[in-house]
C-alpha atoms as a PDB file:
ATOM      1  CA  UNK A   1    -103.808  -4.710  72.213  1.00  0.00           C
ATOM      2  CA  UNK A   2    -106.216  -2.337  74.220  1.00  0.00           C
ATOM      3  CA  UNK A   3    -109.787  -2.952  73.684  1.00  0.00           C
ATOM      4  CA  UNK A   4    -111.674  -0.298  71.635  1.00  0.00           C
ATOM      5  CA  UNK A   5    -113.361   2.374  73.903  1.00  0.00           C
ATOM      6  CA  UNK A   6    -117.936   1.595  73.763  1.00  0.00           C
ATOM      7  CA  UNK A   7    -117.672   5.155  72.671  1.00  0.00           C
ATOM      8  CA  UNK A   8    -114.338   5.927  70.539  1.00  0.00           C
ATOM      9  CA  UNK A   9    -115.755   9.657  70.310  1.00  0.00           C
ATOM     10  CA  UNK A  10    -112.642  11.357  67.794  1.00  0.00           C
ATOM     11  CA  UNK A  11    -110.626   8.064  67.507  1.00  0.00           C
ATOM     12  CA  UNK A  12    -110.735   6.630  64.035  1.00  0.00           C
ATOM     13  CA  UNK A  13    -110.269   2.963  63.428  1.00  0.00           C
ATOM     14  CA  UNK A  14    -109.101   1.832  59.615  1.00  0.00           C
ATOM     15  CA  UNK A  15    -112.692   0.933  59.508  1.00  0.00           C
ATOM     16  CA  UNK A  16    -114.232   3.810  60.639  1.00  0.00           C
ATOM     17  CA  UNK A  17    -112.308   5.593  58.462  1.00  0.00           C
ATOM     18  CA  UNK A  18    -113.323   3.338  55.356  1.00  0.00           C
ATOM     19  CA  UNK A  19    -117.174   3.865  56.196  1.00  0.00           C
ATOM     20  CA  UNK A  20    -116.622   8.059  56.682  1.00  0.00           C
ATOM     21  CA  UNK A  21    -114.032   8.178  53.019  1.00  0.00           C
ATOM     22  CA  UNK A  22    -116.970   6.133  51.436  1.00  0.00           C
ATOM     23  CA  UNK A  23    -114.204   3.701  50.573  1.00  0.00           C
ATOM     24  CA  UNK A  24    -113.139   0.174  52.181  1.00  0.00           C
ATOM     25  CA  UNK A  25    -110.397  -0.590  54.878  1.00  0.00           C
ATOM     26  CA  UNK A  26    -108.223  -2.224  52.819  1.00  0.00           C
ATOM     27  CA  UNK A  27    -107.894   0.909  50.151  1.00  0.00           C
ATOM     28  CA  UNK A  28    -107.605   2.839  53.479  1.00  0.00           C
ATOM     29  CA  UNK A  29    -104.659   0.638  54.738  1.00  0.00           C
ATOM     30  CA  UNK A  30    -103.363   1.181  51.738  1.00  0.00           C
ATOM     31  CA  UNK A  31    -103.603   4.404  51.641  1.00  0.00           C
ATOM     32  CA  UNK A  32    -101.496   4.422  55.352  1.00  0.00           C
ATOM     33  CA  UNK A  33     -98.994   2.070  54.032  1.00  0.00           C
ATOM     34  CA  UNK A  34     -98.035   4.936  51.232  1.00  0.00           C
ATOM     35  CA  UNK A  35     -97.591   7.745  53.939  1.00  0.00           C
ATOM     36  CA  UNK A  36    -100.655   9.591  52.755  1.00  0.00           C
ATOM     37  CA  UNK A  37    -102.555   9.623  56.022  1.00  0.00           C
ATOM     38  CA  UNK A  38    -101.415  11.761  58.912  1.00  0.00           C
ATOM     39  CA  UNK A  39    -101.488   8.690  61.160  1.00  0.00           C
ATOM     40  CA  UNK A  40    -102.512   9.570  64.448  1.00  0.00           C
ATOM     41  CA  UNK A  41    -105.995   7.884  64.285  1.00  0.00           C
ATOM     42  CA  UNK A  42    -107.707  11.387  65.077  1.00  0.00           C
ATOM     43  CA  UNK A  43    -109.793  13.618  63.287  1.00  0.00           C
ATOM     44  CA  UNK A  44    -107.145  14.848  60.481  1.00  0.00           C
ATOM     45  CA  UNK A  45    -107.100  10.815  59.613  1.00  0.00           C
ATOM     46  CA  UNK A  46    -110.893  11.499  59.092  1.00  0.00           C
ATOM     47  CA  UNK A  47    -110.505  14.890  57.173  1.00  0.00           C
ATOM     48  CA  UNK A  48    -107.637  13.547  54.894  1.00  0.00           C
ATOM     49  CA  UNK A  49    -109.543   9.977  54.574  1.00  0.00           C
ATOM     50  CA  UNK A  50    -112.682  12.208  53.164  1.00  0.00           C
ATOM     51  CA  UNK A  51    -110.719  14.501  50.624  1.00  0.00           C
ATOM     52  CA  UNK A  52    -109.023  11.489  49.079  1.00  0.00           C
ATOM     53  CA  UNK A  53    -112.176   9.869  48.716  1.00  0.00           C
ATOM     54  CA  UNK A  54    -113.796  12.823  47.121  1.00  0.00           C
ATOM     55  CA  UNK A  55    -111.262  12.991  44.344  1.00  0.00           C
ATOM     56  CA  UNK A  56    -111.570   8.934  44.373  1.00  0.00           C
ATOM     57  CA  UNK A  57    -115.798   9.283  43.537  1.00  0.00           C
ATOM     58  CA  UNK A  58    -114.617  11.544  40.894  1.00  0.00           C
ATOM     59  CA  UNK A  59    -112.391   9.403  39.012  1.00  0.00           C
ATOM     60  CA  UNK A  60    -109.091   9.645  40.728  1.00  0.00           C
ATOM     61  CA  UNK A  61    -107.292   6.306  41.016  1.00  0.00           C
ATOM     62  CA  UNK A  62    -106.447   5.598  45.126  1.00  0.00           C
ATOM     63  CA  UNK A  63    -103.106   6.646  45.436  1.00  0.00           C
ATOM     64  CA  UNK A  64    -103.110   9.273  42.827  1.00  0.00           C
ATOM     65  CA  UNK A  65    -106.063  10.749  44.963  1.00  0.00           C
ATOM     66  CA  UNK A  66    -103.510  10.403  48.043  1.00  0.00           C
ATOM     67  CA  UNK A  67    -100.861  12.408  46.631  1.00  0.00           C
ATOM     68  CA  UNK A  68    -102.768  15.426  44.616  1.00  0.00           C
ATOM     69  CA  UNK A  69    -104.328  16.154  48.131  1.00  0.00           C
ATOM     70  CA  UNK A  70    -101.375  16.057  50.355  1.00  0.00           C
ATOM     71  CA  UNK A  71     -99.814  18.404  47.703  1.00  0.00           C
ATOM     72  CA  UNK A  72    -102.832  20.638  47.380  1.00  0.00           C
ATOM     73  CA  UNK A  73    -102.830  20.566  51.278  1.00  0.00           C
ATOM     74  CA  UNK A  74     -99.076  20.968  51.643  1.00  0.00           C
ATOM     75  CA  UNK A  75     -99.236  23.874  49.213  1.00  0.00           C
ATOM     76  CA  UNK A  76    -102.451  25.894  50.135  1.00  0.00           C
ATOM     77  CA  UNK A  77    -101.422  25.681  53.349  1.00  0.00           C
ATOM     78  CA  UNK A  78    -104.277  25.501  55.212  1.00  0.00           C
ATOM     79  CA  UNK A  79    -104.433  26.017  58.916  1.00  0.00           C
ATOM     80  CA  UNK A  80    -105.419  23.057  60.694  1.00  0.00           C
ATOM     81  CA  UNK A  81    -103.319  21.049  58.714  1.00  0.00           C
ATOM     82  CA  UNK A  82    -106.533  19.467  56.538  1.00  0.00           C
ATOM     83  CA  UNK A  83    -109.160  21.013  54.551  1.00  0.00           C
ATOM     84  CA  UNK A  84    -112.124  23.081  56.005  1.00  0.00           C
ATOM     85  CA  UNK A  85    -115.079  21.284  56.597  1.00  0.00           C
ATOM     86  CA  UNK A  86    -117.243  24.535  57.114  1.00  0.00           C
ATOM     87  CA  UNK A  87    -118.994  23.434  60.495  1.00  0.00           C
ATOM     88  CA  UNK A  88    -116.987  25.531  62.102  1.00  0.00           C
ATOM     89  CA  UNK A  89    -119.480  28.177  60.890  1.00  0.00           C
ATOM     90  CA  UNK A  90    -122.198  27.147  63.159  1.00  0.00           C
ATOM     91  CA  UNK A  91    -119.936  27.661  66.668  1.00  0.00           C
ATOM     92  CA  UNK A  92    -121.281  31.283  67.586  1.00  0.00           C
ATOM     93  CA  UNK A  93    -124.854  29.466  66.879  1.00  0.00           C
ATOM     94  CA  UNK A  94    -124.215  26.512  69.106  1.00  0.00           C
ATOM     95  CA  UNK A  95    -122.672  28.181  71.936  1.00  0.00           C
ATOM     96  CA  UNK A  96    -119.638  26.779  74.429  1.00  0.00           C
ATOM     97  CA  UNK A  97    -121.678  24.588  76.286  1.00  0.00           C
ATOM     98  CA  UNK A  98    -122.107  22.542  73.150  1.00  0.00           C
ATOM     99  CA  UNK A  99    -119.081  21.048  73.479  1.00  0.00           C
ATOM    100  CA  UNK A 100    -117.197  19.007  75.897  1.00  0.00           C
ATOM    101  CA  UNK A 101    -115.029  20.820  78.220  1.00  0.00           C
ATOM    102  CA  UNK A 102    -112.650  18.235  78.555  1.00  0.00           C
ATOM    103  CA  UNK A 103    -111.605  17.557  74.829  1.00  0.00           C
ATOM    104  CA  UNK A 104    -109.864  19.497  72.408  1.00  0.00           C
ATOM    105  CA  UNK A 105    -112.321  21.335  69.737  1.00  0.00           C
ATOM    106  CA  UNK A 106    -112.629  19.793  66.653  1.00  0.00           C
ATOM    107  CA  UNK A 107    -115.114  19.245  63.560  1.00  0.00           C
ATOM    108  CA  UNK A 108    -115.976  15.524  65.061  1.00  0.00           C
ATOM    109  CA  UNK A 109    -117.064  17.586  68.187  1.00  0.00           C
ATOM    110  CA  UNK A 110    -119.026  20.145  66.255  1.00  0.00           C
ATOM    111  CA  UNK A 111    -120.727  17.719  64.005  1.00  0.00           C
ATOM    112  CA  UNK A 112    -121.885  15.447  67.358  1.00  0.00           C
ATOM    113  CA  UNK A 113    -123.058  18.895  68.551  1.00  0.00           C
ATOM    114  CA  UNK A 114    -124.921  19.440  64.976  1.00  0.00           C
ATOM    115  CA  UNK A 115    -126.819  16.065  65.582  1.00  0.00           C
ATOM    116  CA  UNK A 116    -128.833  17.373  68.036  1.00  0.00           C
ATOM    117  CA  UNK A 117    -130.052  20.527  65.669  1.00  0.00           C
ATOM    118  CA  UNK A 118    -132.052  19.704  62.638  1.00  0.00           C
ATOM    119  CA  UNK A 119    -132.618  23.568  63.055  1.00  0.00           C
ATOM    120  CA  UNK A 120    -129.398  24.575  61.865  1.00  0.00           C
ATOM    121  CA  UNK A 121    -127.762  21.562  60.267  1.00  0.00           C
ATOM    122  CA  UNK A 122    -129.635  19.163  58.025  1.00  0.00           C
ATOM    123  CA  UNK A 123    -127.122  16.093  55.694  1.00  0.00           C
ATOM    124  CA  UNK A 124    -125.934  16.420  53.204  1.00  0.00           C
ATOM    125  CA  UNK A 125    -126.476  19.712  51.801  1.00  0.00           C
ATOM    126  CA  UNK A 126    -124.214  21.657  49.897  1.00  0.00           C
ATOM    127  CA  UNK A 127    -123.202  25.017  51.705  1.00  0.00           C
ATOM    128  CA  UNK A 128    -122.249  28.345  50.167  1.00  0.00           C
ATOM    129  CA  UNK A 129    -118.973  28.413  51.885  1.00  0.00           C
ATOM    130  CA  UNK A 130    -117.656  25.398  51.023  1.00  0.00           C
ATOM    131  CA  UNK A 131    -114.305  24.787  49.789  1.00  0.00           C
ATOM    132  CA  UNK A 132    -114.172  23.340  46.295  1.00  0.00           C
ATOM    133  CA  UNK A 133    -111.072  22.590  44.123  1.00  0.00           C
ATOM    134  CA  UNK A 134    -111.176  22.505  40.344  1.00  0.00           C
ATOM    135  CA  UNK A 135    -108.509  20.810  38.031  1.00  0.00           C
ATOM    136  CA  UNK A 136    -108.554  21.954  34.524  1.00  0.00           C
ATOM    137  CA  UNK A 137    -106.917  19.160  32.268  1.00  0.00           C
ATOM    138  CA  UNK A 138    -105.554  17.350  35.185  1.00  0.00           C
ATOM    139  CA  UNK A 139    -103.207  20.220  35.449  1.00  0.00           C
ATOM    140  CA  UNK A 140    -104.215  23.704  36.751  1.00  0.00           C
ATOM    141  CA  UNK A 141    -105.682  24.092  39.979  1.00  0.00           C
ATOM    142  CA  UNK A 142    -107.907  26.601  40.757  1.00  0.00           C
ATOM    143  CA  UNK A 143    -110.183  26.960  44.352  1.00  0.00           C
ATOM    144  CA  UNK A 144    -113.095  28.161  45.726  1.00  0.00           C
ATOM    145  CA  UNK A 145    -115.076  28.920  48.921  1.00  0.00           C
ATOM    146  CA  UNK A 146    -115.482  30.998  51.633  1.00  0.00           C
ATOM    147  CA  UNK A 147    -117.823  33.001  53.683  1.00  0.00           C
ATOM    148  CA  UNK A 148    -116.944  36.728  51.784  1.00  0.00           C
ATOM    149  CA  UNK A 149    -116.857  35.765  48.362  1.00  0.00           C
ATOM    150  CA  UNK A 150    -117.750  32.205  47.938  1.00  0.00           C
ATOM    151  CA  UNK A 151    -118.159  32.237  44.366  1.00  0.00           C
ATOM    152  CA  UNK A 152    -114.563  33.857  43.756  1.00  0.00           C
ATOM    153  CA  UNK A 153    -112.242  31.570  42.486  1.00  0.00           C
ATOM    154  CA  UNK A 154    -108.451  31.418  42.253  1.00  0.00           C
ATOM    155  CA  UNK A 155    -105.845  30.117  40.433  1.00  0.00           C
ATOM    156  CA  UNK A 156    -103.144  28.161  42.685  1.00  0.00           C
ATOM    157  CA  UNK A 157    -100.739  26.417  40.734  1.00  0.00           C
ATOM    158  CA  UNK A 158    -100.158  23.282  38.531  1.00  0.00           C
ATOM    159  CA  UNK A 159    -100.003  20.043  38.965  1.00  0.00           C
ATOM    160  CA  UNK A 160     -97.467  17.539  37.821  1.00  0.00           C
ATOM    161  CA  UNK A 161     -96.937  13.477  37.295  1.00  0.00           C
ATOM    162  CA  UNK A 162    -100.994  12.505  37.271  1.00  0.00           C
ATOM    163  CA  UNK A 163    -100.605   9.461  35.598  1.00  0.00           C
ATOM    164  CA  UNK A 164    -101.443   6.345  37.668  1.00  0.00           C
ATOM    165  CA  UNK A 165     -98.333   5.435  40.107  1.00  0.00           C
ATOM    166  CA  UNK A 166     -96.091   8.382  38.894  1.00  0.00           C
ATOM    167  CA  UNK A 167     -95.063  10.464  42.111  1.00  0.00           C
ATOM    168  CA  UNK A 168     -97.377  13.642  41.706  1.00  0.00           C
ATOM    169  CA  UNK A 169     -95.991  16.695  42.041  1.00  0.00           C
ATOM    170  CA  UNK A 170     -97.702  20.359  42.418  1.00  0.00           C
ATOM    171  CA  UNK A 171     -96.358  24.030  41.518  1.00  0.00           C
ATOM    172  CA  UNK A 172     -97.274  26.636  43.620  1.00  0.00           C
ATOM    173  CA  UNK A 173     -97.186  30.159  42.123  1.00  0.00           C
ATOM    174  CA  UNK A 174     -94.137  30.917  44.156  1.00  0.00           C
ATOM    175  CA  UNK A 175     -92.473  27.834  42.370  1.00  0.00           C
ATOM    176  CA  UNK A 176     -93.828  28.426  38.460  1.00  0.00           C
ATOM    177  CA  UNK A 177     -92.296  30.537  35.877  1.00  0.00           C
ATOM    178  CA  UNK A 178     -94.689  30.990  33.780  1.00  0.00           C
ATOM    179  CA  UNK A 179     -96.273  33.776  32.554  1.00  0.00           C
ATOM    180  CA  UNK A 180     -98.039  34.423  35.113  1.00  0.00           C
ATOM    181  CA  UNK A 181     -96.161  34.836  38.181  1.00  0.00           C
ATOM    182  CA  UNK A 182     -95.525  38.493  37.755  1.00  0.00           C
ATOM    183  CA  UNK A 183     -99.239  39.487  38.207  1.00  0.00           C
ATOM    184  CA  UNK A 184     -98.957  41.674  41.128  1.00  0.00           C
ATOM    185  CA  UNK A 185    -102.250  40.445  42.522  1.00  0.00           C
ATOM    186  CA  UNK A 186    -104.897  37.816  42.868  1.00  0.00           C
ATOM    187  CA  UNK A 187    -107.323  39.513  40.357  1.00  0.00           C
ATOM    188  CA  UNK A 188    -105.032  40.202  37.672  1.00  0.00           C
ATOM    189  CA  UNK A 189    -103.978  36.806  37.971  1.00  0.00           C
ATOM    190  CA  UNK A 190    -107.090  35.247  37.500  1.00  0.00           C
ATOM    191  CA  UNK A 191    -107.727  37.550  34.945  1.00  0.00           C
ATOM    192  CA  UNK A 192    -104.685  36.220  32.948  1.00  0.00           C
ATOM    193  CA  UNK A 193    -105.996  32.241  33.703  1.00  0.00           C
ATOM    194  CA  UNK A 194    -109.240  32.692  32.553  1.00  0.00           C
ATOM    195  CA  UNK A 195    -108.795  31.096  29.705  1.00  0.00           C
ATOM    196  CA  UNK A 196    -107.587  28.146  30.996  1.00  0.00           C
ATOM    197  CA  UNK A 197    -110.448  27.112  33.040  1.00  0.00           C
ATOM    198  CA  UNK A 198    -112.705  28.788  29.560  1.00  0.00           C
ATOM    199  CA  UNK A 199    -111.023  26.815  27.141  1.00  0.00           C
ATOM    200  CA  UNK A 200    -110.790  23.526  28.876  1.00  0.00           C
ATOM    201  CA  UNK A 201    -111.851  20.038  27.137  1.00  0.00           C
ATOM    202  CA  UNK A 202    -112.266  18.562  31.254  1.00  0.00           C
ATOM    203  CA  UNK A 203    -112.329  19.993  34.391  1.00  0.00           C
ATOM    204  CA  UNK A 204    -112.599  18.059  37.511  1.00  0.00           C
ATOM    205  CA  UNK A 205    -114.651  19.811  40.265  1.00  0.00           C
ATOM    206  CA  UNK A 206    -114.694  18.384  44.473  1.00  0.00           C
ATOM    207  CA  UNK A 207    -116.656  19.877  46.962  1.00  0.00           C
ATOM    208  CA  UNK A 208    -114.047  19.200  50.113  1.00  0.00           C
ATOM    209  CA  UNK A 209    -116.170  20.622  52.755  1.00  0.00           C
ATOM    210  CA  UNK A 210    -119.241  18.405  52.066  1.00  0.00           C
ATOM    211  CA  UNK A 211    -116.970  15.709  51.806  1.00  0.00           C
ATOM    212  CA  UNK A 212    -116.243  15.741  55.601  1.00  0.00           C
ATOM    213  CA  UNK A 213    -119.425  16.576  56.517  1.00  0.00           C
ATOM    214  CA  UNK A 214    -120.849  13.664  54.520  1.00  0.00           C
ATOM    215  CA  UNK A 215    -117.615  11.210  55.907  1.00  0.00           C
ATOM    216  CA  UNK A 216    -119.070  12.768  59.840  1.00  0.00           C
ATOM    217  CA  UNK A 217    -122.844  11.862  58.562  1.00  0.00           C
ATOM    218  CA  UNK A 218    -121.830   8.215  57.507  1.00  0.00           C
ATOM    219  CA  UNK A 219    -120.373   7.885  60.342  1.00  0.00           C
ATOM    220  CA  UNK A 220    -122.759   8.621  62.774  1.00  0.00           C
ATOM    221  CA  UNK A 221    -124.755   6.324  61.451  1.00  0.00           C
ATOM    222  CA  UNK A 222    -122.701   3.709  61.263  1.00  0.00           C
ATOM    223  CA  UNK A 223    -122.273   4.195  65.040  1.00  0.00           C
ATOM    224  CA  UNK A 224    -125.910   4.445  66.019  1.00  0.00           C
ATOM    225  CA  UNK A 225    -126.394   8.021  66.218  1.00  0.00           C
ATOM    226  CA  UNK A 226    -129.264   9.469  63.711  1.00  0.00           C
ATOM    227  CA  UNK A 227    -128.430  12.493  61.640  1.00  0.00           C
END
């Protein structure tokens, strides 16, 4: 087996990837062993590693945690692949010669870059942008974030199968029949689910973007570098 690079930069080992999710690297292996990871040891193993363990500080059981976010991901299709972490918001203010020339871009990149600028980028902070997902009675799914109207939120679908070990399953509005597939638009649809999220005994809320970033800060310092 290769020795480990001194400086992995964005390659993840199972225990890197246990200190960043906030979770341990057997729960992480067994999150791999169930297909829930991407599996190339790069940054999306970070970003997926961080989601899951978001839903997993709010209650989720592991591998019920796995599957609702490879579904949400799968079905919101999002376009890197993972959820946004936000730091990409800070690349006009850092400039190209931030970054490496000789590495592909990515939020592991952008948060090294961040270290260096208590100016613009200070731990664990909450942004206005982020990307948060709600769950209304373990079922309905409704998101929010952005940087136009952050505080908008909209209703994506429903989730299936959330009891512990049951194969989870989510509904896209393409996919449901319910009522509410013939609004003709995002407003009049949220219009007609307000009452779900109103009227609901729980609702589940994750902040996915501060996830990351908090998986990138943990990490850092688990490495040696100060944030």
């Amino acid at each position: 087996m290769p020795r480990r690079p001194k400086d992995p930069a964005d390659l993840f080992s199972h225990n890197d990837l246990a200190v960043a999710s906030g979770s341990t690297k057997r729960s992480v292996q067994m999150v791999a062993d169930n297909g829930l990871l991407p599996g190339d040891g790069g940054i999306r193993d970070l970003k997926r590693g961080c989601a899951i363990g978001a839903f997993v500080s709010a209650g989720v059981p592991m591998l019920v945690a796995g599957r609702v976010t490879n579904k949400l991901l799968w079905a919101l299709n999002q376009t890197d692949g993972e959820f946004p972490s936000r730091l990409v918001d800070f690349d006009n203010d850092l400039g190209p010669a931030a970054f490496p020339r000789d590495r592909g871009m990515s939020d592991y990149w952008r948060h090294r870059a961040l270290l260096t600028r208590p100016d613009l980028y200070r731990p664990g902070e909450a942004f206005e942008s982020d990307y948060r997902v709600e769950i209304a009675e373990r079922e309905h799914v409704f998101t929010f974030g952005g940087v136009i109207e952050p505080d908008k939120w909209n209703y994506e679908g429903r989730i299936e199968g959330w009891a512990r070990g049951s194969d989870v399953g989510f509904h896209s509005l393409a996919e449901t029949t319910s009522e509410w597939r013939g609004a003709d638009d995002q407003d009049r649809l949220n219009e007609a689910t307000k009452s779900l999220r109103l009227n609901a005994v729980g609702i589940l809320t994750v902040n996915l973007s501060l996830a990351i970033r908090n998986g990138l800060d943990r990490l850092a310092i688990f490495r040696g570098r100060k944030t």
